[in-house]
Protein backbone atom coordinates (compact mmCIF):
# COMPACT_ATOMS: atom_id res chain seq x y z
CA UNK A 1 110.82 167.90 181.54
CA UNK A 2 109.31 171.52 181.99
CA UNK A 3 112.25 173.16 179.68
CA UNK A 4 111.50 171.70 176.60
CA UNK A 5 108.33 173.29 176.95
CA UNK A 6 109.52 176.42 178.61
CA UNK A 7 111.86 177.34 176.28
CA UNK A 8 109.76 177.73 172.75
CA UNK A 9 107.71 180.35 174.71
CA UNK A 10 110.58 181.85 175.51
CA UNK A 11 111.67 182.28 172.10
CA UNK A 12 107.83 183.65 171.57
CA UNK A 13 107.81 185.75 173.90
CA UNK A 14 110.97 187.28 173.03
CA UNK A 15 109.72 188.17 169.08
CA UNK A 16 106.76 189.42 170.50
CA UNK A 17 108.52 191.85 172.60
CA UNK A 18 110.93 193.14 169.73
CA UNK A 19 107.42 193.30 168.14
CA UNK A 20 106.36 195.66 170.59
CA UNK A 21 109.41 198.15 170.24
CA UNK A 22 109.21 198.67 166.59
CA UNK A 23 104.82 199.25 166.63
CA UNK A 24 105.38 201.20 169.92
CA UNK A 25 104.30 205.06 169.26
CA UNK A 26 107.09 206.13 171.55
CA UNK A 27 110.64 205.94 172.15
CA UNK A 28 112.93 205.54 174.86
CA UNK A 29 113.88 209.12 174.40
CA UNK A 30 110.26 210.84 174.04
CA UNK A 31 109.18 210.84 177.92
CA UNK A 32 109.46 209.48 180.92
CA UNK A 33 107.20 206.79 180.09
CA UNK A 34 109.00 205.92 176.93
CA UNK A 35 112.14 205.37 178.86
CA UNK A 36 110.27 203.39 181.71
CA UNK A 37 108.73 201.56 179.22
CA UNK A 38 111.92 200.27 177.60
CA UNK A 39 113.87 199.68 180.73
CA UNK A 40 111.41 197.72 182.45
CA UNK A 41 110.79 195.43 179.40
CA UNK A 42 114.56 195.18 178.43
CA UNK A 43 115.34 193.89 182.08
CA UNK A 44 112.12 191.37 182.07
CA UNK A 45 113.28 190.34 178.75
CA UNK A 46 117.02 189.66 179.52
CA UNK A 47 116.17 188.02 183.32
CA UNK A 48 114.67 185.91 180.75
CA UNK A 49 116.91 185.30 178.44
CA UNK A 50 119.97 184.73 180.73
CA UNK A 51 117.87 182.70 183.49
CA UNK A 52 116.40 180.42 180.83
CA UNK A 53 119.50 179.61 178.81
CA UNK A 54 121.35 178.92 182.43
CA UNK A 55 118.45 176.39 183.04
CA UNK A 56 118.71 174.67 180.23
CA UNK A 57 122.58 174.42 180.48
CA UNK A 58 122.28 173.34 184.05
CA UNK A 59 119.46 170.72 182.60
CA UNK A 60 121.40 169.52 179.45
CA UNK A 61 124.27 168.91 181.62
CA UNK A 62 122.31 166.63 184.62
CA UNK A 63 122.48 168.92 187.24
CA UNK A 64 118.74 167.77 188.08
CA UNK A 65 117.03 164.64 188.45
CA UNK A 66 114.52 162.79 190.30
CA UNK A 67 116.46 162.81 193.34
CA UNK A 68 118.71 165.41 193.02
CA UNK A 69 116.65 168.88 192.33
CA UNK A 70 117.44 171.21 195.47
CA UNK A 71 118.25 174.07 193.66
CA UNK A 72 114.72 174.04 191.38
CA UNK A 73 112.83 173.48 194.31
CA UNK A 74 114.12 176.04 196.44
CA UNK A 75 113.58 178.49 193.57
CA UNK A 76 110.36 177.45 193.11
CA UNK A 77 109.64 178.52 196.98
């Protein structure tokens, strides 16, 4: 299924953003953009984190299969 493969790049994606925060010039607490910066990638990074470990629960546990997969496809819409 799609999570095995989702969820490596998840794990990449996160050390490439902590990557980004320590080589990043500014700070959250230089400017505006600084701060914008940070929050914006902190919430993209945590939807991810938290969305991707409940879809991997909910798939580790059954809660999809071939017939049964209302909630993925109504996400997916």
């Amino acid at each position: 299924m799609m999570t095995e493969y989702l969820h490596p790049e998840g794990i990449v994606f996160t050390i490439f953003q902590a990557y980004e925060y320590k080589e990043a010039p500014f700070y959250i607490m230089d400017s505006i953009y600084g701060s914008t910066f940070c929050m914006e990638t902190g919430f993209h990074g945590n939807h991810g984190i938290h969305i991707g470990t409940t879809f991997l629960v909910r798939h580790f546990k059954f809660h999809f299969s071939k017939i049964h997969h209302f909630g993925f496809e109504a996400a997916t819409w």
